[in-house]
C-alpha atoms as a PDB file:
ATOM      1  CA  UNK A   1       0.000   0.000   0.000  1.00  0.00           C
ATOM      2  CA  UNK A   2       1.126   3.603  -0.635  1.00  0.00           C
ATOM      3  CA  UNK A   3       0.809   5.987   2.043  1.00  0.00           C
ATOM      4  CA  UNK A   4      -2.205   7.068   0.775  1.00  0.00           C
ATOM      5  CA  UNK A   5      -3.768   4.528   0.619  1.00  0.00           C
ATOM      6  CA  UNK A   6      -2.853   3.786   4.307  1.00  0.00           C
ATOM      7  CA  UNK A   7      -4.421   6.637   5.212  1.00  0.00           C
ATOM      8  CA  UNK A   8      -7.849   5.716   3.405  1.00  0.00           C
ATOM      9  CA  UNK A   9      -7.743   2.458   5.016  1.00  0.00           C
ATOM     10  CA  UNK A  10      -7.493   3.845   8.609  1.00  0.00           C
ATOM     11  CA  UNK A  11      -9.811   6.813   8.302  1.00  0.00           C
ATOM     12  CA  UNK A  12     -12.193   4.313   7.043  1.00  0.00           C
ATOM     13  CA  UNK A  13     -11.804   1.922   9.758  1.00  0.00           C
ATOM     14  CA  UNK A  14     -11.748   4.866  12.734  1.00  0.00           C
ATOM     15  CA  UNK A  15     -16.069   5.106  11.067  1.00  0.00           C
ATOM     16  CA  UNK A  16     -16.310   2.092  11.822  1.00  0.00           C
ATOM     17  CA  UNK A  17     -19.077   1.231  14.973  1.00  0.00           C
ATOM     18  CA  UNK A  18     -17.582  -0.181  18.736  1.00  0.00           C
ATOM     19  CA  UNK A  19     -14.100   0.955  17.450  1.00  0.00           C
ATOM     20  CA  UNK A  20     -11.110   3.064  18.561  1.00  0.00           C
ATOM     21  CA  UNK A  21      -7.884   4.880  17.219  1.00  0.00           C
ATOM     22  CA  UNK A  22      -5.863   2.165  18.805  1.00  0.00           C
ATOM     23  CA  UNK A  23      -7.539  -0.216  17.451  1.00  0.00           C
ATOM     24  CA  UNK A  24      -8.446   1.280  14.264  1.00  0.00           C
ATOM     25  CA  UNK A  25      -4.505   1.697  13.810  1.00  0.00           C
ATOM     26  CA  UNK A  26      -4.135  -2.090  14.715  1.00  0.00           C
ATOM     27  CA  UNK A  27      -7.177  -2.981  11.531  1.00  0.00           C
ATOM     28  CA  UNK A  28      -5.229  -0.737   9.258  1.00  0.00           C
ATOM     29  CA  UNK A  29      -1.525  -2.441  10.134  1.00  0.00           C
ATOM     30  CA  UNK A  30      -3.396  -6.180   9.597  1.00  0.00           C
ATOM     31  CA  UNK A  31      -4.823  -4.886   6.318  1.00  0.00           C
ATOM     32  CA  UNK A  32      -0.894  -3.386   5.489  1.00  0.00           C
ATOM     33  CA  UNK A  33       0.359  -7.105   6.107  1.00  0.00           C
ATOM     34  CA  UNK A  34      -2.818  -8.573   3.844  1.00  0.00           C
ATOM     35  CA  UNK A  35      -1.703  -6.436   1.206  1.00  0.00           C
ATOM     36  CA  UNK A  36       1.495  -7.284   1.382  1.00  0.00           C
ATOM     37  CA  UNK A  37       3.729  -7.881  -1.225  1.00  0.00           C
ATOM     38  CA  UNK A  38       6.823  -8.474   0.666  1.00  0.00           C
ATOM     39  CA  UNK A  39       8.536 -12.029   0.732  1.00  0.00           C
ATOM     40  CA  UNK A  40      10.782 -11.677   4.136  1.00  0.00           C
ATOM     41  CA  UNK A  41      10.087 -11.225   7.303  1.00  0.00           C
ATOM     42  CA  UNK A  42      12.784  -8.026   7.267  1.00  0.00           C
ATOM     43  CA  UNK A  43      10.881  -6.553   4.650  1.00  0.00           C
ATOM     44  CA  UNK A  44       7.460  -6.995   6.362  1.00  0.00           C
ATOM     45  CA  UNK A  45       8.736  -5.389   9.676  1.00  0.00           C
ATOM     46  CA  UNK A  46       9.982  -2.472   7.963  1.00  0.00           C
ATOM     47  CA  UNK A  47       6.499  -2.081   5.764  1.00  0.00           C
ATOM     48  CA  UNK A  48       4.693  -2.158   9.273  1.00  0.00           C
ATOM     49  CA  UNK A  49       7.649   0.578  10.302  1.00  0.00           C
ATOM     50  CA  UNK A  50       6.189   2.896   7.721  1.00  0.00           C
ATOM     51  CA  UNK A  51       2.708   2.349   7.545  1.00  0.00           C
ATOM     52  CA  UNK A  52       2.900   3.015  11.632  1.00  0.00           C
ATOM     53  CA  UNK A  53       4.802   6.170  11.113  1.00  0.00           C
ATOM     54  CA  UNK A  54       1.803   7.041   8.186  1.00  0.00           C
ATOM     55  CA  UNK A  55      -0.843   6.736  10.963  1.00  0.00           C
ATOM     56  CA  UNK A  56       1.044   8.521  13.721  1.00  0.00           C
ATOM     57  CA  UNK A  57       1.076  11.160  11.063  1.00  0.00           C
ATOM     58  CA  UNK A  58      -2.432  10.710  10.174  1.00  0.00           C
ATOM     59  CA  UNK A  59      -3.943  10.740  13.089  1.00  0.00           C
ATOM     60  CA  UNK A  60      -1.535  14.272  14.601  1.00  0.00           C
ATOM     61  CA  UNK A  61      -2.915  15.987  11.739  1.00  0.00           C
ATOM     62  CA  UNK A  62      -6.287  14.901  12.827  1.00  0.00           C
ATOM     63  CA  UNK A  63      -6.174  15.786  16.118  1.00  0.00           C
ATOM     64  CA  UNK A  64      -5.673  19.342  15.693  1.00  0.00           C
ATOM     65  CA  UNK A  65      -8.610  19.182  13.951  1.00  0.00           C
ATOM     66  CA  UNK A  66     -10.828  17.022  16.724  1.00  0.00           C
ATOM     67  CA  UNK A  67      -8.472  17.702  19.786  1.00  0.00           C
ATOM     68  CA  UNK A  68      -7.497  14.238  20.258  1.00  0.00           C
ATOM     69  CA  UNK A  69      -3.743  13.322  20.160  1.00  0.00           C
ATOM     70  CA  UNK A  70      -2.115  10.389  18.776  1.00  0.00           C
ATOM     71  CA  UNK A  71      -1.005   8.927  22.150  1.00  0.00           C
ATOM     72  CA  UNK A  72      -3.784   5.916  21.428  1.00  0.00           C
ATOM     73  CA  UNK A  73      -2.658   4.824  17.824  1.00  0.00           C
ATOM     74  CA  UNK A  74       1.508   5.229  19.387  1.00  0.00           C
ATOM     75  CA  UNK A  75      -0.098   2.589  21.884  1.00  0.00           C
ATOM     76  CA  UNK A  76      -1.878   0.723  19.774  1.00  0.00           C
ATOM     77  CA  UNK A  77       0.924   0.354  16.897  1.00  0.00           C
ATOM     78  CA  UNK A  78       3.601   0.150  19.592  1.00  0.00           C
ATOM     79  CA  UNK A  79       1.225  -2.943  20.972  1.00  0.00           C
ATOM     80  CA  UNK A  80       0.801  -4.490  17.510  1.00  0.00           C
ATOM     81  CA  UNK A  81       4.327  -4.269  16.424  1.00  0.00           C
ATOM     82  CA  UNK A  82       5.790  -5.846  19.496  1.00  0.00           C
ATOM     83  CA  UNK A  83       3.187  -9.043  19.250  1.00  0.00           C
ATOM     84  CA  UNK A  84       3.836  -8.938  15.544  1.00  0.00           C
ATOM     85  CA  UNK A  85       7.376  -9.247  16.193  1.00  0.00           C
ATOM     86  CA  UNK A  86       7.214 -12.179  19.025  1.00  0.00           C
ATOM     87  CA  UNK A  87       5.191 -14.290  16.382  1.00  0.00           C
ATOM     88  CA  UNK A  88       7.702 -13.908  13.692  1.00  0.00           C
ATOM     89  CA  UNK A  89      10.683 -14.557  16.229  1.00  0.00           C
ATOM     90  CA  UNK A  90       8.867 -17.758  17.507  1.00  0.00           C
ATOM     91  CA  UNK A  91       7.251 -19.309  14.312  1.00  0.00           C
ATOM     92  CA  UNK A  92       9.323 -21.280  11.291  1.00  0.00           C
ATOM     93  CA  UNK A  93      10.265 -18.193   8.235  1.00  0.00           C
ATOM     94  CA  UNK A  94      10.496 -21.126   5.507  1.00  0.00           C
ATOM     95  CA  UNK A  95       6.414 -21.205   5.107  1.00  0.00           C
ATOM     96  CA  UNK A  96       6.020 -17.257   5.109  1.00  0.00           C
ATOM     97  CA  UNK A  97       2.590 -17.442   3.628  1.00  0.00           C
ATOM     98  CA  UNK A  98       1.246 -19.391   6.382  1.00  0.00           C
ATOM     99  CA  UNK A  99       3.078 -16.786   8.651  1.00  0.00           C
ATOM    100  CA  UNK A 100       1.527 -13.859   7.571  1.00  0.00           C
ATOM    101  CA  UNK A 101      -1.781 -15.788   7.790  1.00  0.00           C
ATOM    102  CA  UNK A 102      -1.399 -15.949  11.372  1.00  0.00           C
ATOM    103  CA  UNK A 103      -0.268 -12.307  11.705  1.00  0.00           C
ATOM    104  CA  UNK A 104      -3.526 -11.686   9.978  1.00  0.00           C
ATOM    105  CA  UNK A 105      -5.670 -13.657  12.063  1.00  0.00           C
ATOM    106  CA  UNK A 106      -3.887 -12.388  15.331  1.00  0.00           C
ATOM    107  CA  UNK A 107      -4.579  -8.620  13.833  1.00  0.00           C
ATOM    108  CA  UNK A 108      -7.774  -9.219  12.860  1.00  0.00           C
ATOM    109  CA  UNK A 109      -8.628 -10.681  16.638  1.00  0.00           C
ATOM    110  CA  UNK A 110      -6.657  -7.712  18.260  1.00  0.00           C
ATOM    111  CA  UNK A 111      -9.055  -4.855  16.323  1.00  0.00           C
ATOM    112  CA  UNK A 112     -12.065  -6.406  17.270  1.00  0.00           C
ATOM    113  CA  UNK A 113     -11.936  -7.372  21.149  1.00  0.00           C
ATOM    114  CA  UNK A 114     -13.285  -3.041  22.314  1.00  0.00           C
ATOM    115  CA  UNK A 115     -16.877  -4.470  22.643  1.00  0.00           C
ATOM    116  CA  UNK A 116     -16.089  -7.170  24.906  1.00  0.00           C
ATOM    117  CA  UNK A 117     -13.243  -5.216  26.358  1.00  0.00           C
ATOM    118  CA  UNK A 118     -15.958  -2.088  27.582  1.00  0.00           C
ATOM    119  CA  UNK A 119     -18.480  -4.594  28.312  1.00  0.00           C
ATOM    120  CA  UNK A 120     -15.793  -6.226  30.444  1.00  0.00           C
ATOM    121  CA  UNK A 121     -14.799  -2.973  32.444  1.00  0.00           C
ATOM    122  CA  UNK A 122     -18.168  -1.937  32.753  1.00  0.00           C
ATOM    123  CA  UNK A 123     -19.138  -5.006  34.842  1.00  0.00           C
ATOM    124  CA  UNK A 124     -16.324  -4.483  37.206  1.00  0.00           C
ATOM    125  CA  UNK A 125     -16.759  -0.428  37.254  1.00  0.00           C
ATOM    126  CA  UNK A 126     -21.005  -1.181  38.508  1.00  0.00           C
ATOM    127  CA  UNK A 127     -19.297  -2.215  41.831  1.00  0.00           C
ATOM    128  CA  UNK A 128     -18.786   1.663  42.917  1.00  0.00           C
ATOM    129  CA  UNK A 129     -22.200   2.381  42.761  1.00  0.00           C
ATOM    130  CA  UNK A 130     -25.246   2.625  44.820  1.00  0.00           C
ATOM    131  CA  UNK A 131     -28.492   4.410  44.480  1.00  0.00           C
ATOM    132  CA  UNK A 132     -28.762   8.136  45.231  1.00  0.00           C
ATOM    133  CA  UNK A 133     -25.250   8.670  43.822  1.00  0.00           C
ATOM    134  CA  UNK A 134     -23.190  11.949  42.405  1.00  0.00           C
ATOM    135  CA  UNK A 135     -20.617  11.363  39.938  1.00  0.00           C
ATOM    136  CA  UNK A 136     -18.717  13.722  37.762  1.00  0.00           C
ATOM    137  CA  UNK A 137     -17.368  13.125  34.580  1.00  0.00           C
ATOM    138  CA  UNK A 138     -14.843  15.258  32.627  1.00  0.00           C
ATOM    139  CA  UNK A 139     -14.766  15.601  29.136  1.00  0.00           C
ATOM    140  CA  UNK A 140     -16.475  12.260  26.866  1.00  0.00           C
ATOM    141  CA  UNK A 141     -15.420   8.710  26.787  1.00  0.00           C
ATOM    142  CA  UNK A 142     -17.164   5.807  25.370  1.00  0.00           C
ATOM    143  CA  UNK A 143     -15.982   3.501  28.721  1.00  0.00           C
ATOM    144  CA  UNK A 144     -17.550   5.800  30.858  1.00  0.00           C
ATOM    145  CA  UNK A 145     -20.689   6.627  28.921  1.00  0.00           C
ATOM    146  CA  UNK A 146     -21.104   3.074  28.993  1.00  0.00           C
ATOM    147  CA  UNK A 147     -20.354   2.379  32.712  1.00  0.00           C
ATOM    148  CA  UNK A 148     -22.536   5.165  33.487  1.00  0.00           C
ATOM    149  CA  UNK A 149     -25.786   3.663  31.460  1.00  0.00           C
ATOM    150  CA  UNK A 150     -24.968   0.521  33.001  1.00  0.00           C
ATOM    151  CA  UNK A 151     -25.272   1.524  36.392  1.00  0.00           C
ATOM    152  CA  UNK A 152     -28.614   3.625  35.728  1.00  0.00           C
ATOM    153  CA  UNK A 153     -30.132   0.895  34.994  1.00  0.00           C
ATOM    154  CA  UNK A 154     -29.773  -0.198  38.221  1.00  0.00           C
ATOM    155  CA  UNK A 155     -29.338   2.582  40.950  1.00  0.00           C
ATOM    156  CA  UNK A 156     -30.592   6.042  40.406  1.00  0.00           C
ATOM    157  CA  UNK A 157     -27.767   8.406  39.671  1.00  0.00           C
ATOM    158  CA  UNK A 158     -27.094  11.977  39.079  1.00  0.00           C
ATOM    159  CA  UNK A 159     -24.294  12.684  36.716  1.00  0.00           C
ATOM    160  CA  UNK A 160     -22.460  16.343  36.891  1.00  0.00           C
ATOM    161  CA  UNK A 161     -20.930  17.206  33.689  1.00  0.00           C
ATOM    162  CA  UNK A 162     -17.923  19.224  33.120  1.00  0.00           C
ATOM    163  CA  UNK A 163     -18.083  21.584  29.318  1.00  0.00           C
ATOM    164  CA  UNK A 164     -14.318  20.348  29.323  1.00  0.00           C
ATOM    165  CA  UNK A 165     -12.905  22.873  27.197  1.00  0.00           C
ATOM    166  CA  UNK A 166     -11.901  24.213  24.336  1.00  0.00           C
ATOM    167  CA  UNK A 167     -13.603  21.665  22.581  1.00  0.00           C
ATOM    168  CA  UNK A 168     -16.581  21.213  24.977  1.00  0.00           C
ATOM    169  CA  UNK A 169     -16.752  17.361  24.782  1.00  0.00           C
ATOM    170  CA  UNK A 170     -18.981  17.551  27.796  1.00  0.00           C
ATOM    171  CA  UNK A 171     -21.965  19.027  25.343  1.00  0.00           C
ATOM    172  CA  UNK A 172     -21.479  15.444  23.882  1.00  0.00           C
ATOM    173  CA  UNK A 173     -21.962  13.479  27.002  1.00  0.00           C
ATOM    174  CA  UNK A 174     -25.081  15.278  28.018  1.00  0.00           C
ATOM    175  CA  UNK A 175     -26.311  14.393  24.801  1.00  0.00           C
ATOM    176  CA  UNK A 176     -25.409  10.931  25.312  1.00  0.00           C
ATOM    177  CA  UNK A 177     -26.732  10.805  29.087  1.00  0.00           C
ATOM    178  CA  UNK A 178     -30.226  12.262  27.941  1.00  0.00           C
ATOM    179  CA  UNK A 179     -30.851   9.324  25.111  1.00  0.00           C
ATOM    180  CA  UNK A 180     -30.818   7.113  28.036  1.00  0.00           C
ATOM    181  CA  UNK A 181     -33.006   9.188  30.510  1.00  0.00           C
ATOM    182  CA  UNK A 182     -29.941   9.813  32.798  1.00  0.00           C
ATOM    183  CA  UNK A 183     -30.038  12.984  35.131  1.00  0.00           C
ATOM    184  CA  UNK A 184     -27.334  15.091  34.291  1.00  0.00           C
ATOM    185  CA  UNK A 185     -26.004  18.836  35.171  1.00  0.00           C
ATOM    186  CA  UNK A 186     -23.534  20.435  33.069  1.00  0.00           C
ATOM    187  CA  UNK A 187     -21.170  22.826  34.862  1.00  0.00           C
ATOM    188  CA  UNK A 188     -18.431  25.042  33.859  1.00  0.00           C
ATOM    189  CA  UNK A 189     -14.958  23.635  33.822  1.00  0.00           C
ATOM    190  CA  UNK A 190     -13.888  26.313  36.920  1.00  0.00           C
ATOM    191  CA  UNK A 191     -17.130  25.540  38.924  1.00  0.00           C
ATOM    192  CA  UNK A 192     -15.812  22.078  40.213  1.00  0.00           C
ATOM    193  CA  UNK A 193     -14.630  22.926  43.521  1.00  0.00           C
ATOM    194  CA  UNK A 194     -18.113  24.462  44.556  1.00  0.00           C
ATOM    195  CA  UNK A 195     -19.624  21.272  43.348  1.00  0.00           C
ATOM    196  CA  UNK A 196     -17.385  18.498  44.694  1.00  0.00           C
ATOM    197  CA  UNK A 197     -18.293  18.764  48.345  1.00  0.00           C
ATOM    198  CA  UNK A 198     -21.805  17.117  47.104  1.00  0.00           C
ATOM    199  CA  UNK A 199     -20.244  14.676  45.118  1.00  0.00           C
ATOM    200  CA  UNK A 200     -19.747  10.990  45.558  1.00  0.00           C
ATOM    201  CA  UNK A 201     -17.034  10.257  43.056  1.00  0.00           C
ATOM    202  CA  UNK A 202     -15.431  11.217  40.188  1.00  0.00           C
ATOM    203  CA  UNK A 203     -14.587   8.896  36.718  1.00  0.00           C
ATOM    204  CA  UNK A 204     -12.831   9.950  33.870  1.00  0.00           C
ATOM    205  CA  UNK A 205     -11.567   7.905  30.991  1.00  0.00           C
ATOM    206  CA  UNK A 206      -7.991   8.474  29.483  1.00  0.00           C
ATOM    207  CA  UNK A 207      -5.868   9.523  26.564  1.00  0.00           C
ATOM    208  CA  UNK A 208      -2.890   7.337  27.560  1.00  0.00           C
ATOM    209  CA  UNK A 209      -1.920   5.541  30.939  1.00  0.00           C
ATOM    210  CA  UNK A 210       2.387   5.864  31.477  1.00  0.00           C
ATOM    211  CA  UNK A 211       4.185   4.111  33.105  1.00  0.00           C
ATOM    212  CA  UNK A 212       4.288   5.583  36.482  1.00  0.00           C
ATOM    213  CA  UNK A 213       0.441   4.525  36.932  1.00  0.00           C
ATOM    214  CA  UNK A 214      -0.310   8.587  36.041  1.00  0.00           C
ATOM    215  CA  UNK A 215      -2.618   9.560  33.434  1.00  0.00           C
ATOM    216  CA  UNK A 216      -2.738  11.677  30.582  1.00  0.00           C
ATOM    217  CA  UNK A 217      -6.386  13.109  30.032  1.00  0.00           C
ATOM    218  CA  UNK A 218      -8.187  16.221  29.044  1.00  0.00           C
ATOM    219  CA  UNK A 219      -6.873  19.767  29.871  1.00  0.00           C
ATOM    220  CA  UNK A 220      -8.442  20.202  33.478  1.00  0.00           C
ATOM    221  CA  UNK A 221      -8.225  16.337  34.620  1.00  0.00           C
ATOM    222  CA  UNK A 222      -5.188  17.585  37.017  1.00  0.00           C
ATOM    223  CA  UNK A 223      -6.806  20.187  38.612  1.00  0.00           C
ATOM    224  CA  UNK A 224     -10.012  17.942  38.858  1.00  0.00           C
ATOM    225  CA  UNK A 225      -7.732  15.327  40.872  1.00  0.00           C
ATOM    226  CA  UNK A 226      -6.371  18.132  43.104  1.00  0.00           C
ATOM    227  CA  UNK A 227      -9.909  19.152  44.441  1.00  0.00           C
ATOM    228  CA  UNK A 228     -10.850  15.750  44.402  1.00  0.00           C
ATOM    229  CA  UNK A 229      -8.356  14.869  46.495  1.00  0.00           C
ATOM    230  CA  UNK A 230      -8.790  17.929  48.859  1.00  0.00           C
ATOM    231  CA  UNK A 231     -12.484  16.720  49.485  1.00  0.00           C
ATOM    232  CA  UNK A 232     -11.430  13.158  50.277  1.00  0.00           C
ATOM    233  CA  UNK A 233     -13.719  12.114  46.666  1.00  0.00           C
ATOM    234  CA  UNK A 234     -12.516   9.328  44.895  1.00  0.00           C
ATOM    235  CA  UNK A 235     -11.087   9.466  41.366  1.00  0.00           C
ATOM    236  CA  UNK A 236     -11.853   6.646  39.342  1.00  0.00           C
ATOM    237  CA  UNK A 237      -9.521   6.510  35.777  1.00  0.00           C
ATOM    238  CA  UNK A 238     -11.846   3.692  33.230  1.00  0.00           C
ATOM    239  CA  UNK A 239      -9.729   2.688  30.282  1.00  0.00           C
ATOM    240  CA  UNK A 240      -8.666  -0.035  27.681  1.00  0.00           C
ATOM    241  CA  UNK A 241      -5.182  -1.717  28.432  1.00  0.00           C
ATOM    242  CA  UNK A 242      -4.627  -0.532  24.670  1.00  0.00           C
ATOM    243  CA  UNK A 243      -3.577   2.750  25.978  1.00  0.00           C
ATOM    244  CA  UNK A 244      -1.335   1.618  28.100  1.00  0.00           C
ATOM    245  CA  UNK A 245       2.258   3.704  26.673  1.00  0.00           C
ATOM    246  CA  UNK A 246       5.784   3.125  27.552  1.00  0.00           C
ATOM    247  CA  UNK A 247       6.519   7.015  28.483  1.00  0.00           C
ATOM    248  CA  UNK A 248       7.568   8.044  32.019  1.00  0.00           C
ATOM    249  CA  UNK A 249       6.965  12.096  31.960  1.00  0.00           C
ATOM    250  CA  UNK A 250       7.913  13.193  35.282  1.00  0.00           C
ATOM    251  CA  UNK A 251       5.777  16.397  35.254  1.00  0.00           C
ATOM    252  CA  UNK A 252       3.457  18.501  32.388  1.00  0.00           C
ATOM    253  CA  UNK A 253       6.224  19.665  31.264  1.00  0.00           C
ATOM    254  CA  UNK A 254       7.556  16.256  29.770  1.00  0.00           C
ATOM    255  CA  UNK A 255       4.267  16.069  27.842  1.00  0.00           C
ATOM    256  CA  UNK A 256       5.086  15.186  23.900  1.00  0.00           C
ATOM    257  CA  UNK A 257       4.498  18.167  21.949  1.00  0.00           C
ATOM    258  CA  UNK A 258       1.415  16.478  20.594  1.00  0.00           C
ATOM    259  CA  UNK A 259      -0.484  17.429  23.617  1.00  0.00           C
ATOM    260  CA  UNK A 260       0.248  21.002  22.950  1.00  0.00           C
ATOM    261  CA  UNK A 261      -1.022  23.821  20.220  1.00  0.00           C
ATOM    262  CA  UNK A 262      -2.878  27.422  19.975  1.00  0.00           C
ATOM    263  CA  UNK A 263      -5.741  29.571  19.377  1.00  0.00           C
ATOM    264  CA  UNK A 264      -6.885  32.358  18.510  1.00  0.00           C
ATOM    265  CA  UNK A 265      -8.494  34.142  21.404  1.00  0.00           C
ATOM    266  CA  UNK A 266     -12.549  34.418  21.105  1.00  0.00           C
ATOM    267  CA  UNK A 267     -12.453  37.890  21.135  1.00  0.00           C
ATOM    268  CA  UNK A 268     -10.031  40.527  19.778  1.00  0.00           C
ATOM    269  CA  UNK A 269      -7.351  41.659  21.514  1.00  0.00           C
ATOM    270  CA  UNK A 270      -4.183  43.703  20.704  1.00  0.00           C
ATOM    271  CA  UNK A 271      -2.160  42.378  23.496  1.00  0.00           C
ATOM    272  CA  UNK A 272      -2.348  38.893  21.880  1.00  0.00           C
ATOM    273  CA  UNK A 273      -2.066  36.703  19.025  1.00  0.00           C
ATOM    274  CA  UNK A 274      -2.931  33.552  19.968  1.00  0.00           C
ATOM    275  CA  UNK A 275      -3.356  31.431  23.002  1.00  0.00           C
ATOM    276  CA  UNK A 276      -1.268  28.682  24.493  1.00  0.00           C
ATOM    277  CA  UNK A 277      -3.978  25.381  24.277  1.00  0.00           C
ATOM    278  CA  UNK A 278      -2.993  22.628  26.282  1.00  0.00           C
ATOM    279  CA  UNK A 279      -5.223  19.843  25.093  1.00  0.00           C
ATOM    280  CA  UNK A 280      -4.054  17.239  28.018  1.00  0.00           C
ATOM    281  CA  UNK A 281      -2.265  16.873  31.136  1.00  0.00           C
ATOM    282  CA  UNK A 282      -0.933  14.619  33.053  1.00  0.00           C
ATOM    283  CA  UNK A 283      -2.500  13.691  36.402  1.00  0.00           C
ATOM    284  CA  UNK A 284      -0.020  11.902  38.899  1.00  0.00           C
ATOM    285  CA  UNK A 285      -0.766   8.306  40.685  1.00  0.00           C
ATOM    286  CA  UNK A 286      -1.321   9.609  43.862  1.00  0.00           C
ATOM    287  CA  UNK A 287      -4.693  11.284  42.748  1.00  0.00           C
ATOM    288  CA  UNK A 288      -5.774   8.144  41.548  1.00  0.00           C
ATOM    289  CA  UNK A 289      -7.841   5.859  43.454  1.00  0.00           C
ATOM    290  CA  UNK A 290      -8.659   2.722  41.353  1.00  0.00           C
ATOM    291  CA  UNK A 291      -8.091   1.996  37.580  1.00  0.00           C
ATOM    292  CA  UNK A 292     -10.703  -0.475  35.869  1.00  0.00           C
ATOM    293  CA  UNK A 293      -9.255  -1.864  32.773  1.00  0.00           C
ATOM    294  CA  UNK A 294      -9.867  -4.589  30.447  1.00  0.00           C
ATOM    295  CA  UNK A 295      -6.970  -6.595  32.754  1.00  0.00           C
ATOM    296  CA  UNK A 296      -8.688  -6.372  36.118  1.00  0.00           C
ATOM    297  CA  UNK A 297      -9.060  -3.676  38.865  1.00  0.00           C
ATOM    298  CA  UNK A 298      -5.840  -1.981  39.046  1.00  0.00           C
ATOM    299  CA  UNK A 299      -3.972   0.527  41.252  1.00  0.00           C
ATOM    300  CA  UNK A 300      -1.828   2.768  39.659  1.00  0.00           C
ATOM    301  CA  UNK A 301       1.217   1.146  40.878  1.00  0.00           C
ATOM    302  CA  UNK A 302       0.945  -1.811  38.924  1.00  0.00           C
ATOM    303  CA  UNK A 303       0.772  -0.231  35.725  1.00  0.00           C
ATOM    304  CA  UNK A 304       4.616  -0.809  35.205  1.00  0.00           C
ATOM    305  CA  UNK A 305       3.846  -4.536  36.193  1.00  0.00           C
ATOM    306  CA  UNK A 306       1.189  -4.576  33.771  1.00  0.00           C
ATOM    307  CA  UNK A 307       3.065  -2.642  30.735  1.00  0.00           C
ATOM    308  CA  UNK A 308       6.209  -5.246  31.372  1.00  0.00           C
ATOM    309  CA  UNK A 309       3.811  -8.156  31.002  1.00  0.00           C
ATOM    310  CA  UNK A 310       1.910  -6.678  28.035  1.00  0.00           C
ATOM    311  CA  UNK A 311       5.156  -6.680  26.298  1.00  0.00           C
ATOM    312  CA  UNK A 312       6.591  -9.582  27.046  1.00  0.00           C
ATOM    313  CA  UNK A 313       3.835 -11.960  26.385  1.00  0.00           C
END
């Protein structure tokens, strides 16, 4: 495939329903091998090479359109490669078609496990809940949308949205709470510490989990964790072991540059140009409570455990 035609393939497969950028960039490197014209197993590992450095690529350009970074497909093609390399360091090179045929089928498997993966962490996330419950909710993920219908059908809940700007995914999640007759109240971003002494908990999904069990999430996710921590409120982080990235920033300021861009201001202003958008941050392990992922109920000191047995499997 040209890079073009890379890029077709995973814009096409991020419309697809019950999928993800990771796992959308996982599809698109299966369908890379499939098309494959390569006949050694150096060659195919430096196809996948390019084609991953195509959807990194791909999907920066995209987020300054939609204000999500590429810190999902890095873990996703990271995750990919690695297995991909494993199978063709364990199996015999002399049949290579029936080789790539099992890369295939692995790839194939890998891209579609989100359903069973959300349905799995919602099951596990129900056991915070009771009836007469507060939570708030920063920004939109599908994990926690889903968690959050789940346990409505259940308990009675309130839900206290967050506009999470600039791009006011929280507009989305009210939208999403109303289809299933879930109470909701949407807040301003800098209203959350007048709000969290009435809350019970708070659970926000995740751009990318590092290695030191932190989190990188919306812009505001931080600060979030700060008050909730004040208030003795637990934060709850709901996310797919897919985003699970071997990076170790120390503070925002070790943040890829992905995270990062500008605006113009809303209204004009001689004294500036532009503002300084951060579109994530990085919220530390000690503000975390509990993690539910696809691999169990986690605290954020075993992510490194986790990440070393992801990728050594």
């Amino acid at each position: 495939m040209d890079s073009e035609q890379i890029s077709q393939k995973f814009r096409e497969n991020l419309e697809a329903p019950n999928t993800s950028p990771a796992h959308a960039s996982i599809r698109t490197l299966t369908q890379v091998i499939e098309a494959s014209t390569e006949q050694t197993v150096q060659g195919l590992s430096k196809e996948l090479e390019r084609a991953a450095s195509i959807l990194y690529n791909e999907a920066e350009s995209r987020s300054k359109i939609l204000g999500r970074t590429p810190l999902s497909v890095i873990a996703g093609c990271d995750m990919f490669r690695h297995h991909t390399s494993k199978t063709l360091a364990a199996l015999d090179y002399d049949d290579f078609p029936k080789l790539k045929a099992k890369l295939v089928e692995r790839g194939y498997y890998l891209s579609e496990t989100r359903p069973a993966f959300l349905q799995k962490i919602a099951d596990m996330a129900i056991c915070c809940f009771k009836d007469n419950q507060s939570v708030l909710v920063h920004g939109y993920s599908n994990v926690v949308n889903r968690i959050l219908v789940k346990a409505a059908e259940q308990f009675h809940i309130t839900v206290i949205v967050t506009e999470c700007r600039p791009f006011c995914e929280g507009y989305i999640m009210c939208e999403e709470l109303k289809k299933h007759n879930i109470q909701f109240t949407l807040i301003m971003d800098n209203a959350v510490a007048s709000v969290m002494d009435g809350i019970d908990m708070v659970m926000v999904g995740a751009e990318a989990v590092v290695e030191s069990g932190g989190v990188i999430n919306r812009i505001g996710t931080y600060g979030i964790g700060l008050i909730a921590k004040f208030f003795k409120k637990p934060l709850y982080v709901c996310t797919e072991s897919l985003k699970f990235v071997r990076m170790f920033p120390l503070s925002q300021r070790d943040l890829p540059e992905c995270t990062k861009s500008t605006c113009p201001p809303i209204q004009e202003c001689k004294a500036v140009d532009s503002i300084s958008m951060t579109v994530c941050d990085l919220t530390p392990p000690e503000l975390i409570s509990l993690m539910f992922t696809d691999l169990g109920i986690l605290t954020p000191s075993a992510i490194s455990d986790e990440l070393i047995m992801l990728y050594n499997q």
